[in-house]
PDB file of N, CA and C in Angstrom:
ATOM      1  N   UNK A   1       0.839  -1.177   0.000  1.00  0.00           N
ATOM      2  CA  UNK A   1       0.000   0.000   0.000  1.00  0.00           C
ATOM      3  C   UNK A   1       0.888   1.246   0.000  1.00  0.00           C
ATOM      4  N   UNK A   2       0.689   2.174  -0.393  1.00  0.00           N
ATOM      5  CA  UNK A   2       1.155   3.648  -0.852  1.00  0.00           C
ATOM      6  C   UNK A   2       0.889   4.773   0.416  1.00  0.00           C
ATOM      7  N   UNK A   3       2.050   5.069   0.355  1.00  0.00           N
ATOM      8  CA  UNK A   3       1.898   6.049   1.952  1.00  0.00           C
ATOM      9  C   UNK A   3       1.257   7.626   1.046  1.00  0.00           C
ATOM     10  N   UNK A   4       0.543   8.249   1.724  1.00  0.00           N
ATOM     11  CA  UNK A   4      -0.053   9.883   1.383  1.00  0.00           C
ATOM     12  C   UNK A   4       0.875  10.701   2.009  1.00  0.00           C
ATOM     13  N   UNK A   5       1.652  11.776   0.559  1.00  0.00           N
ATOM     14  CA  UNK A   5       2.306  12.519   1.539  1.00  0.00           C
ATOM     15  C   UNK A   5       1.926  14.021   1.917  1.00  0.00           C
ATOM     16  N   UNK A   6       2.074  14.403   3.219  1.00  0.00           N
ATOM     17  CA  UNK A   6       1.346  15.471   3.353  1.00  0.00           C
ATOM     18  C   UNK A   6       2.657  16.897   3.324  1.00  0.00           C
ATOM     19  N   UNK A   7       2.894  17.710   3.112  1.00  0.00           N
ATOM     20  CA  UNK A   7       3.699  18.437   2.840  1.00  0.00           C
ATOM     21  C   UNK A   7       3.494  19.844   3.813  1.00  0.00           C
ATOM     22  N   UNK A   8       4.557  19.884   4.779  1.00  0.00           N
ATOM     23  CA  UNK A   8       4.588  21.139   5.524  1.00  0.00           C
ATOM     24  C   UNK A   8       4.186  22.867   4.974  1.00  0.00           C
ATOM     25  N   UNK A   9       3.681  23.589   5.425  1.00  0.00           N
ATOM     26  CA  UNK A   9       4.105  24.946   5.203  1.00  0.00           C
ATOM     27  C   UNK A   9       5.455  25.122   4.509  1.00  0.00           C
ATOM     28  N   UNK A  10       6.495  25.162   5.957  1.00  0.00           N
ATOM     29  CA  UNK A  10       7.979  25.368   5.405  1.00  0.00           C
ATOM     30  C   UNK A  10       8.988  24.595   4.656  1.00  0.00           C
ATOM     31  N   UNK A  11       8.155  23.060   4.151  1.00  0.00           N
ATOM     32  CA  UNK A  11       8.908  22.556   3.257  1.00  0.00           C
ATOM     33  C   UNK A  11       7.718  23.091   1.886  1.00  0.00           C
ATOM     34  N   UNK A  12       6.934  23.256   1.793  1.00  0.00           N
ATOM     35  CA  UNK A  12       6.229  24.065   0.637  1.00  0.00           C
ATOM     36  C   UNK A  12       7.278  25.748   0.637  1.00  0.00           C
ATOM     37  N   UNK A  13       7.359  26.751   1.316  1.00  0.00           N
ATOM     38  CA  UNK A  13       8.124  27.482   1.235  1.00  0.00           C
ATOM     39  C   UNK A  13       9.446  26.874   0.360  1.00  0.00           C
ATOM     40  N   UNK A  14      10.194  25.872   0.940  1.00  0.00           N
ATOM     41  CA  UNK A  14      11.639  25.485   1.035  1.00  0.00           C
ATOM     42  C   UNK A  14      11.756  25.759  -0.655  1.00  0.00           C
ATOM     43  N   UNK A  15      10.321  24.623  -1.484  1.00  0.00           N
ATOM     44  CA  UNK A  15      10.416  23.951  -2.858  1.00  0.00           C
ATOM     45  C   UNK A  15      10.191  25.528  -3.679  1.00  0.00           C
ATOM     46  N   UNK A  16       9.305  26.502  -2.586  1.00  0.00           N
ATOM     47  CA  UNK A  16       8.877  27.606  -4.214  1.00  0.00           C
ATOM     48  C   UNK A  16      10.295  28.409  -3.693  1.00  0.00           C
ATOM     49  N   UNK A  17      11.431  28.560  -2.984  1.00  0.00           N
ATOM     50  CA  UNK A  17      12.681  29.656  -3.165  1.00  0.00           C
ATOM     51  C   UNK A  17      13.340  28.451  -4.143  1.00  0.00           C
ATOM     52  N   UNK A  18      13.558  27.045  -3.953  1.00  0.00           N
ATOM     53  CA  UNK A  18      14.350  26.217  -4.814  1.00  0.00           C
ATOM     54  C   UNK A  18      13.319  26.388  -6.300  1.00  0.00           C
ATOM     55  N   UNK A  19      12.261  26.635  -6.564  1.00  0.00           N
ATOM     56  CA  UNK A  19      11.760  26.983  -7.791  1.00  0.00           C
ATOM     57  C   UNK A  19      12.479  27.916  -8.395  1.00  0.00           C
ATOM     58  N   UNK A  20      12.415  28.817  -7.455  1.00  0.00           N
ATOM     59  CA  UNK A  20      13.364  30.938  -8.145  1.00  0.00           C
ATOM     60  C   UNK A  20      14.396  30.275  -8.359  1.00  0.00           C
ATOM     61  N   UNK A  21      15.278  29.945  -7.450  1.00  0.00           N
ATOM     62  CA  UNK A  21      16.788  29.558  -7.561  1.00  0.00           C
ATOM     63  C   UNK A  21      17.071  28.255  -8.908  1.00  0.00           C
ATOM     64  N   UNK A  22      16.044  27.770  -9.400  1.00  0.00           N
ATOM     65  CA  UNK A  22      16.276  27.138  -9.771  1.00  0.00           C
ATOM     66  C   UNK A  22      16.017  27.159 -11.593  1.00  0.00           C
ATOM     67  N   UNK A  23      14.926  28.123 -11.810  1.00  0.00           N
ATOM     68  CA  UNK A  23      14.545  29.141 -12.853  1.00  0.00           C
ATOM     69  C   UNK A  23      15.815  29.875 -13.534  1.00  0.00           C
ATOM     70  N   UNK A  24      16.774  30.549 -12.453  1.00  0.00           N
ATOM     71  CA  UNK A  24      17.589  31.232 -12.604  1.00  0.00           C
ATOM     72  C   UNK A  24      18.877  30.326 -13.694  1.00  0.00           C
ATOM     73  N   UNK A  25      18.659  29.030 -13.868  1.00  0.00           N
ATOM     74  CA  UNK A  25      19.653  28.297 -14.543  1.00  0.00           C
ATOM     75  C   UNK A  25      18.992  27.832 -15.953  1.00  0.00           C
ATOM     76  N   UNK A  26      17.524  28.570 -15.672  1.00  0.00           N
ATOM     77  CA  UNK A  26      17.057  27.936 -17.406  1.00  0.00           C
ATOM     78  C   UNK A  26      15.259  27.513 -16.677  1.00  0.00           C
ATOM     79  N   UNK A  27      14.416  28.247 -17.646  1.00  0.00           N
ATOM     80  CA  UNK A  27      13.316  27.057 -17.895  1.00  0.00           C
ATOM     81  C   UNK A  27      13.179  25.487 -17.873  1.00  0.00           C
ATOM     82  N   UNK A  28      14.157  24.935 -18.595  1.00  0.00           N
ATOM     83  CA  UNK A  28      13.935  23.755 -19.088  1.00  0.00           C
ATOM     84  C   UNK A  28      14.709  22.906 -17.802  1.00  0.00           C
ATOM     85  N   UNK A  29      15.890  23.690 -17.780  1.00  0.00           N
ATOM     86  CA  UNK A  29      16.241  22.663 -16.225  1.00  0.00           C
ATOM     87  C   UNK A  29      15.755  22.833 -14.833  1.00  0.00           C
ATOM     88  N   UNK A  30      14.977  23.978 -14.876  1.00  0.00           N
ATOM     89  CA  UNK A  30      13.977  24.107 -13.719  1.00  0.00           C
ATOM     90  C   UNK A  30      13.067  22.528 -13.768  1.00  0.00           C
ATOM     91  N   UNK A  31      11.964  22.607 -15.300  1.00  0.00           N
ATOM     92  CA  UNK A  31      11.408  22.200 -15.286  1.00  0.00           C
ATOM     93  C   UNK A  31      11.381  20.568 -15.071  1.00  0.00           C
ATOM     94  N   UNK A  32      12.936  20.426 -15.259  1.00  0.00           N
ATOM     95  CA  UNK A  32      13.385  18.936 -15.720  1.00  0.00           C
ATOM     96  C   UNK A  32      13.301  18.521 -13.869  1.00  0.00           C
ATOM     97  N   UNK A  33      14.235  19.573 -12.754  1.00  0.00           N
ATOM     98  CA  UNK A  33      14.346  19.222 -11.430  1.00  0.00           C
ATOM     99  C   UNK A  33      12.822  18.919 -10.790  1.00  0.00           C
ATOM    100  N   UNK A  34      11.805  19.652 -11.107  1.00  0.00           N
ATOM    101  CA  UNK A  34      10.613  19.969 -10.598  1.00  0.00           C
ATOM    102  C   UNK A  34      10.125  18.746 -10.952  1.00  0.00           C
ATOM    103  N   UNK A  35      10.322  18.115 -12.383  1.00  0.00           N
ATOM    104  CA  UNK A  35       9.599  16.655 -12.069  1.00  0.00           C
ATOM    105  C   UNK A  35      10.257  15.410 -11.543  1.00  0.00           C
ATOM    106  N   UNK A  36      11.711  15.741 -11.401  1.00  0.00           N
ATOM    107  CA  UNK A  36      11.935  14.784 -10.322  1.00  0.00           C
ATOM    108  C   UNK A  36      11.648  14.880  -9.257  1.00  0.00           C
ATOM    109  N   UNK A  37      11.392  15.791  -8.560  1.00  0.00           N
ATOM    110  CA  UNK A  37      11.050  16.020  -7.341  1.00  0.00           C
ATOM    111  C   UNK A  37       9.475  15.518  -7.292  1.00  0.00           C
ATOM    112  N   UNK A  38       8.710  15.940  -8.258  1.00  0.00           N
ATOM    113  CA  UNK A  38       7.359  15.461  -8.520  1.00  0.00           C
ATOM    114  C   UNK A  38       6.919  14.003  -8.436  1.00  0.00           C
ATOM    115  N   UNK A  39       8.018  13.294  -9.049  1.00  0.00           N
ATOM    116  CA  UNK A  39       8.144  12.125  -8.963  1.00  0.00           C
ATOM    117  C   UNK A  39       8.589  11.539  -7.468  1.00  0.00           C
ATOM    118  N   UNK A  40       9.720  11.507  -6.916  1.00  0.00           N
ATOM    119  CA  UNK A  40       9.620  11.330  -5.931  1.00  0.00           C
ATOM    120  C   UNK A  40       8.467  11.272  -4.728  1.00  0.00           C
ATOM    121  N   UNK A  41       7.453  12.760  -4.897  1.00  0.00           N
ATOM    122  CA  UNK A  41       6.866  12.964  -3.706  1.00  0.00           C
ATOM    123  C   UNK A  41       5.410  11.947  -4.557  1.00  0.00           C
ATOM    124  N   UNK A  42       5.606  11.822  -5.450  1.00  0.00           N
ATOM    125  CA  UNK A  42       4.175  10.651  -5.822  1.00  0.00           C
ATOM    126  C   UNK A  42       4.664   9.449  -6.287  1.00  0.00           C
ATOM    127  N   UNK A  43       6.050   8.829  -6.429  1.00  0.00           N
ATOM    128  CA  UNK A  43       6.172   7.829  -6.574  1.00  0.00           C
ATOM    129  C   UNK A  43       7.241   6.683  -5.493  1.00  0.00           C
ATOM    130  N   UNK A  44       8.311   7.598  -5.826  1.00  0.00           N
ATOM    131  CA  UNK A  44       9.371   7.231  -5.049  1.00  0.00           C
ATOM    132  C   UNK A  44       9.391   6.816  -2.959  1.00  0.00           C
ATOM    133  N   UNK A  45       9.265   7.621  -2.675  1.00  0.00           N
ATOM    134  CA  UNK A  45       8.464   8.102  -1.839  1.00  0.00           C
ATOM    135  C   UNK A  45       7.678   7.319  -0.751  1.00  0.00           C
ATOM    136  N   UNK A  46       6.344   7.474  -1.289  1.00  0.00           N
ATOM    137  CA  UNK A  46       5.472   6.675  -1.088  1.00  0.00           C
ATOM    138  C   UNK A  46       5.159   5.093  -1.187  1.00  0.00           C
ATOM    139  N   UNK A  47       6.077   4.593  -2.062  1.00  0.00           N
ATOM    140  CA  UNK A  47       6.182   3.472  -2.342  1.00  0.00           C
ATOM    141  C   UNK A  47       7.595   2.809  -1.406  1.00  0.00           C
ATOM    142  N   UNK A  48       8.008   3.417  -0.522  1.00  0.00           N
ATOM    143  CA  UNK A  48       9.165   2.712  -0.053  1.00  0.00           C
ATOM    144  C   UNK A  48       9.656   3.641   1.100  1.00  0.00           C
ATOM    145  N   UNK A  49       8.967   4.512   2.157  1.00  0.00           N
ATOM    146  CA  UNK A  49       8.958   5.522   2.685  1.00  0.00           C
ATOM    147  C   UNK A  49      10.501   5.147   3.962  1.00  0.00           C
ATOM    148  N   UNK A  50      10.466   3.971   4.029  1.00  0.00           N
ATOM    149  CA  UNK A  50      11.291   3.611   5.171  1.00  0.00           C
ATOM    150  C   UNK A  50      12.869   3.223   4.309  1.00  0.00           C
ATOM    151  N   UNK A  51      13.128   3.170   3.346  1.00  0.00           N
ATOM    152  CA  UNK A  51      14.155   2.831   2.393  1.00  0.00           C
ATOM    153  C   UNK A  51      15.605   4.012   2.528  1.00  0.00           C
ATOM    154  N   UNK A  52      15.135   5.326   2.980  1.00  0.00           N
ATOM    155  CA  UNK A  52      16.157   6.447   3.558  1.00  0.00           C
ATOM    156  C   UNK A  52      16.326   6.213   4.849  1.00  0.00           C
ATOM    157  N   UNK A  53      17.603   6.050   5.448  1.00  0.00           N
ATOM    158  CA  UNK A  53      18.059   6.171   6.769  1.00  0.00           C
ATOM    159  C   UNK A  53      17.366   7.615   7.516  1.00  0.00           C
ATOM    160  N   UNK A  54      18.109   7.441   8.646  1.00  0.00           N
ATOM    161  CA  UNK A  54      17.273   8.812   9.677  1.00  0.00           C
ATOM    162  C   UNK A  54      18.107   9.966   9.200  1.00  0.00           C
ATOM    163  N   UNK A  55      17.601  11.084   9.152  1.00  0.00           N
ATOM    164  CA  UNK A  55      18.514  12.343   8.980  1.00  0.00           C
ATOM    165  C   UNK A  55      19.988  12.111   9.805  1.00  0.00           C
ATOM    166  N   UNK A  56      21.038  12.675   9.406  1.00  0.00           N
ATOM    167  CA  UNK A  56      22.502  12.782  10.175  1.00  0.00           C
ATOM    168  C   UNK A  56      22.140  13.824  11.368  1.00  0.00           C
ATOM    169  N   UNK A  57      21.424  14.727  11.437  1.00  0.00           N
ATOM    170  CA  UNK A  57      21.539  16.244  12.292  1.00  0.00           C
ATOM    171  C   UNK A  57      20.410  15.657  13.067  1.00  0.00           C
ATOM    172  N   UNK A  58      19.425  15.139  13.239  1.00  0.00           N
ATOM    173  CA  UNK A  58      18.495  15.000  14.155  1.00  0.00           C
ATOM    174  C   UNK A  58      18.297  13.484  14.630  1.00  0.00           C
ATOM    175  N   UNK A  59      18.262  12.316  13.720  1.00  0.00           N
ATOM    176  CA  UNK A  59      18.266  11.493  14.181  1.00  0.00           C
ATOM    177  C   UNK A  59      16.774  11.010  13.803  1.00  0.00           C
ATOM    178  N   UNK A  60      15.972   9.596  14.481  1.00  0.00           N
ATOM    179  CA  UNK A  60      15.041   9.252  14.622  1.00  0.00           C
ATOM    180  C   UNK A  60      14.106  10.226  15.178  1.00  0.00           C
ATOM    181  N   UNK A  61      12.847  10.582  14.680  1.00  0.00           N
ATOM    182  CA  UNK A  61      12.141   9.757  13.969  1.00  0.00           C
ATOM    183  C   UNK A  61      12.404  10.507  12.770  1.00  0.00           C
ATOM    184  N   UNK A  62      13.022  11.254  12.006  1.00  0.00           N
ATOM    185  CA  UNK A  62      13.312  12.074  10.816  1.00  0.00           C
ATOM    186  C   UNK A  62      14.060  11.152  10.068  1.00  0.00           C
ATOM    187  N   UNK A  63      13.438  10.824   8.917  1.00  0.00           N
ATOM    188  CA  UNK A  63      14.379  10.352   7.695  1.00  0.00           C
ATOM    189  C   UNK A  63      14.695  11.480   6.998  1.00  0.00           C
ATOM    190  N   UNK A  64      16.056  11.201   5.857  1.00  0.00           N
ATOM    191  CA  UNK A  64      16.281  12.036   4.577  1.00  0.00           C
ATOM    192  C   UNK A  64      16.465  11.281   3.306  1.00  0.00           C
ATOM    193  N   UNK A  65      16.418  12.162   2.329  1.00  0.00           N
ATOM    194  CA  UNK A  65      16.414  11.719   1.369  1.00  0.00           C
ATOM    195  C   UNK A  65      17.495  12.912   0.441  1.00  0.00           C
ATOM    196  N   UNK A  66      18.631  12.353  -0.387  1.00  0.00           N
ATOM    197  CA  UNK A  66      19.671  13.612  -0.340  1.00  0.00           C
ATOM    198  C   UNK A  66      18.971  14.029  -1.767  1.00  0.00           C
ATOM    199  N   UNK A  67      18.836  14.913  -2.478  1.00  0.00           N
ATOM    200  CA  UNK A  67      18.144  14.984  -3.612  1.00  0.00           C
ATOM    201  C   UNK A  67      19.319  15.939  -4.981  1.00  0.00           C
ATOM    202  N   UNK A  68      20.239  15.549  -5.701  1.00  0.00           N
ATOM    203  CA  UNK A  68      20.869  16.238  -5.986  1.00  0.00           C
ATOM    204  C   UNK A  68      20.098  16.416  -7.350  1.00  0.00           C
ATOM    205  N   UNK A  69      20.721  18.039  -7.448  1.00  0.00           N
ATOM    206  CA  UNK A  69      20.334  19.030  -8.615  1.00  0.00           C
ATOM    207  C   UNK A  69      21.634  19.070  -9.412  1.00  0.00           C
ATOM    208  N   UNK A  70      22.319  18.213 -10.728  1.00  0.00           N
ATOM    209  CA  UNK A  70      23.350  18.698 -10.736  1.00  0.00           C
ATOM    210  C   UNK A  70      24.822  18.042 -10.065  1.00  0.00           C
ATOM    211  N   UNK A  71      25.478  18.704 -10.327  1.00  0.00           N
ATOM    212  CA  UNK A  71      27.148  18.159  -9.348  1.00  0.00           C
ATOM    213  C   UNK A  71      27.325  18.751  -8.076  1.00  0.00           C
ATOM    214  N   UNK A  72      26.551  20.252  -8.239  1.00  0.00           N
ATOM    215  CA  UNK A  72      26.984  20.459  -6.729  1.00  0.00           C
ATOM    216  C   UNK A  72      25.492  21.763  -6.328  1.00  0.00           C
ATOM    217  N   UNK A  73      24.565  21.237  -6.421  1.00  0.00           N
ATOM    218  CA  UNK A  73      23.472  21.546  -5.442  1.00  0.00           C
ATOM    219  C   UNK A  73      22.934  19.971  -4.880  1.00  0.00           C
ATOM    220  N   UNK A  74      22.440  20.193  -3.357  1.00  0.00           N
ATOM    221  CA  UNK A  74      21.963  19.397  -2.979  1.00  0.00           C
ATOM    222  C   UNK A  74      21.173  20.060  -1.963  1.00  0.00           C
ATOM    223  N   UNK A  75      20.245  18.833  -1.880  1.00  0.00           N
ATOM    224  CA  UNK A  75      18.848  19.565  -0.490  1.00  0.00           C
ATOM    225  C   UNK A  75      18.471  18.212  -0.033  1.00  0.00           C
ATOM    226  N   UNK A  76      18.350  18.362   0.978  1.00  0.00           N
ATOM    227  CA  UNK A  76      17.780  17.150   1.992  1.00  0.00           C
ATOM    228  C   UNK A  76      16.454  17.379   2.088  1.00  0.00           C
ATOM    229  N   UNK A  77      16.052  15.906   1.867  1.00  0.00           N
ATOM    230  CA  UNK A  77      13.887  16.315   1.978  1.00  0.00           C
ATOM    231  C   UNK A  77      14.080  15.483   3.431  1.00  0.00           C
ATOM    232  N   UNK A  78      13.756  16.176   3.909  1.00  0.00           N
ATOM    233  CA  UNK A  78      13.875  15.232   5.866  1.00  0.00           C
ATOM    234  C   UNK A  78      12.297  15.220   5.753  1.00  0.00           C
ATOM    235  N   UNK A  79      12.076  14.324   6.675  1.00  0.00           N
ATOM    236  CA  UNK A  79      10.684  13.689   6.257  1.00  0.00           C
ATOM    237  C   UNK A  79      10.223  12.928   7.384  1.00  0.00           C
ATOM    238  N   UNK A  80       9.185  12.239   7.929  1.00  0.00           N
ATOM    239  CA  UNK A  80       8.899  11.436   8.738  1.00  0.00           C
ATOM    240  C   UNK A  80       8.062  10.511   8.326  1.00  0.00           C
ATOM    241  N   UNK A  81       7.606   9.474   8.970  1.00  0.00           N
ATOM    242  CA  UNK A  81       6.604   8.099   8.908  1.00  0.00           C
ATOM    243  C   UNK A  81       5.355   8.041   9.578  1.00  0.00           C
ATOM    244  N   UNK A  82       4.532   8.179   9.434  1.00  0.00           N
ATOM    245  CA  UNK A  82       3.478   8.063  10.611  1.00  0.00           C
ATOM    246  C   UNK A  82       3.091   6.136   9.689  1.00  0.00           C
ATOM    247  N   UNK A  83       3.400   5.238  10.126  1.00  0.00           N
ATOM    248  CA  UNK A  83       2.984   4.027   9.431  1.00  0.00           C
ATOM    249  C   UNK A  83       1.371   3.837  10.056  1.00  0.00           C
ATOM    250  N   UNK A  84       1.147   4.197  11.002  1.00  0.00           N
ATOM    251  CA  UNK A  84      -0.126   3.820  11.482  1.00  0.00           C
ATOM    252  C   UNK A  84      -1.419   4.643  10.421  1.00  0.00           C
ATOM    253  N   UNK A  85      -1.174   6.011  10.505  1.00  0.00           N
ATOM    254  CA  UNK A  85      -1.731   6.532   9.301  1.00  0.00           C
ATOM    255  C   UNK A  85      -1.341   6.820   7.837  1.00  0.00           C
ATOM    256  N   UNK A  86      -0.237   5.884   7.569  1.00  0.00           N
ATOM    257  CA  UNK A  86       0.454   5.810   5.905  1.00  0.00           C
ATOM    258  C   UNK A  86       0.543   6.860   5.822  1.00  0.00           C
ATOM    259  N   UNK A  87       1.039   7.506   6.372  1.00  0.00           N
ATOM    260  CA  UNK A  87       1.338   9.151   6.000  1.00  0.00           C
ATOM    261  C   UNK A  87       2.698   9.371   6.088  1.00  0.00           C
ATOM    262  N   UNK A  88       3.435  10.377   5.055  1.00  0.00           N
ATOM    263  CA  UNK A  88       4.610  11.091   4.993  1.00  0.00           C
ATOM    264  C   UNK A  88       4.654  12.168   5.111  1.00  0.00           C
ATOM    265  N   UNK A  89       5.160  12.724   6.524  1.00  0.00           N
ATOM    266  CA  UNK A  89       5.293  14.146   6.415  1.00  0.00           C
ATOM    267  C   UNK A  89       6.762  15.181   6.278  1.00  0.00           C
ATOM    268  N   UNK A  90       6.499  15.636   5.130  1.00  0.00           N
ATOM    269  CA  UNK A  90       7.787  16.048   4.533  1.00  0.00           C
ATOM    270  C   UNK A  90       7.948  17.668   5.332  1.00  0.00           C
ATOM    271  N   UNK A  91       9.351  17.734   6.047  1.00  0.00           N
ATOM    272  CA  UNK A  91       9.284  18.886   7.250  1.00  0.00           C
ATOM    273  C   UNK A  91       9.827  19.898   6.149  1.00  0.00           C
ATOM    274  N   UNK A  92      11.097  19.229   5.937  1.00  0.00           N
ATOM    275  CA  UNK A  92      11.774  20.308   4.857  1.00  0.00           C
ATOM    276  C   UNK A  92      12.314  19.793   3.405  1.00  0.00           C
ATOM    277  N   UNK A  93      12.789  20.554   2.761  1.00  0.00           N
ATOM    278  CA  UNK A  93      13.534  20.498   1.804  1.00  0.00           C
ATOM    279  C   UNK A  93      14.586  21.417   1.410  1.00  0.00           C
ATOM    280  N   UNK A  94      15.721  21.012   2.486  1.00  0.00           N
ATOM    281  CA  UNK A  94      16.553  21.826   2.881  1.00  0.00           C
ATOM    282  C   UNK A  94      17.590  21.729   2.297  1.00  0.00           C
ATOM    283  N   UNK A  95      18.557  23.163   1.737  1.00  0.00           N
ATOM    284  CA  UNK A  95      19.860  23.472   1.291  1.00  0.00           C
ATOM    285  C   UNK A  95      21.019  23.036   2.055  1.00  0.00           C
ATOM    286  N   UNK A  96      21.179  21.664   1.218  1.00  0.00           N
ATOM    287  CA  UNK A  96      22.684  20.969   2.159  1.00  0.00           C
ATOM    288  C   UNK A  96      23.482  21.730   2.608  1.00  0.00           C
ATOM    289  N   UNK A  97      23.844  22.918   1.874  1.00  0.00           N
ATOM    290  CA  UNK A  97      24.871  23.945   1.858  1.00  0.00           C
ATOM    291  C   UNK A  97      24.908  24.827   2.616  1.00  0.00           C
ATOM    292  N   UNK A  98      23.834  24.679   3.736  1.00  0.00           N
ATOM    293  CA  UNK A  98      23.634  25.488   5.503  1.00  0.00           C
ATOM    294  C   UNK A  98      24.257  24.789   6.001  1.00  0.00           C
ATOM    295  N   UNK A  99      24.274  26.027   7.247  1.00  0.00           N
ATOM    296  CA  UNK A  99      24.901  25.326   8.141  1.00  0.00           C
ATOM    297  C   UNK A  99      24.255  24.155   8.539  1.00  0.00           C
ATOM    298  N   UNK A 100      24.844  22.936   9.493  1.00  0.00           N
ATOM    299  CA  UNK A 100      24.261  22.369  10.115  1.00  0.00           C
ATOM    300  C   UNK A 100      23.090  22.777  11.503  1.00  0.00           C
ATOM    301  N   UNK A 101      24.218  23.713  12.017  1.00  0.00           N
ATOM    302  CA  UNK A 101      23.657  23.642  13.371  1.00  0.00           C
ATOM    303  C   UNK A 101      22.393  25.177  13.474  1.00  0.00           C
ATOM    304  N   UNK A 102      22.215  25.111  12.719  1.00  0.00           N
ATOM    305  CA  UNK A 102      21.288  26.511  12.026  1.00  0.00           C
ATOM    306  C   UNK A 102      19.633  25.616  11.870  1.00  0.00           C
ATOM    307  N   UNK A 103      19.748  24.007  11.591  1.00  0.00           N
ATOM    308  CA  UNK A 103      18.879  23.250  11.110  1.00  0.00           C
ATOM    309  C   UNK A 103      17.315  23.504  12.276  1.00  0.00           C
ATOM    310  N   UNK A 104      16.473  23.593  11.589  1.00  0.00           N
ATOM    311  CA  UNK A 104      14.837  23.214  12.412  1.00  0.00           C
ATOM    312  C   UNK A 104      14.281  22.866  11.602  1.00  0.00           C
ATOM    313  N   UNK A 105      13.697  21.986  12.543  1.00  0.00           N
ATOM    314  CA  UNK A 105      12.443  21.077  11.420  1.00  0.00           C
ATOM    315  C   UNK A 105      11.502  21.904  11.336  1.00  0.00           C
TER     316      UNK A 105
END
């Protein structure tokens, strides 16, 4: 069965500044990142929610998932499990390239 993922405020924020930032390199490779990411949050995802280890910076119950754009952008989709209600709740989709200790879910 297929987990539903429900998507934070501030990981909705996180995806529309990685939209701008990501526009800025072209239409077409915006558009190309946006459906992997699309994919992921309706396929990937959902179909295997426990398959990413726990985030490095927080630990259990937060998984990640490293999502690279490229050779050298990356963003962590940290995420959680609710298995009882098949739900994924995606906290962020955060710029690897912060600091660590700056991190909130």
């Amino acid at each position: 069965m297929s987990y539903r993922v429900i998507r934070s405020a501030r990981a909705n924020h996180d995806l529309v500044l990685f939209s701008q930032f990501a526009r800025s390199y072209g239409q077409d490779w915006a558009a190309h990142q946006l459906q992997r990411i699309n994919r992921l949050f309706s396929i990937e995802l959902p179909g295997s929610p426990h398959q990413w280890s726990y985030f490095y910076i927080t630990g259990a119950p937060y998984r990640a998932y490293l999502f690279r754009a490229g050779r050298k952008i990356q963003y962590w989709i940290v995420y959680s499990v609710d298995d009882a209600a098949q739900t994924i709740n995606i906290l962020r989709f955060w710029n690897a390239s912060q600091d660590p200790d700056r991190f909130l879910p």
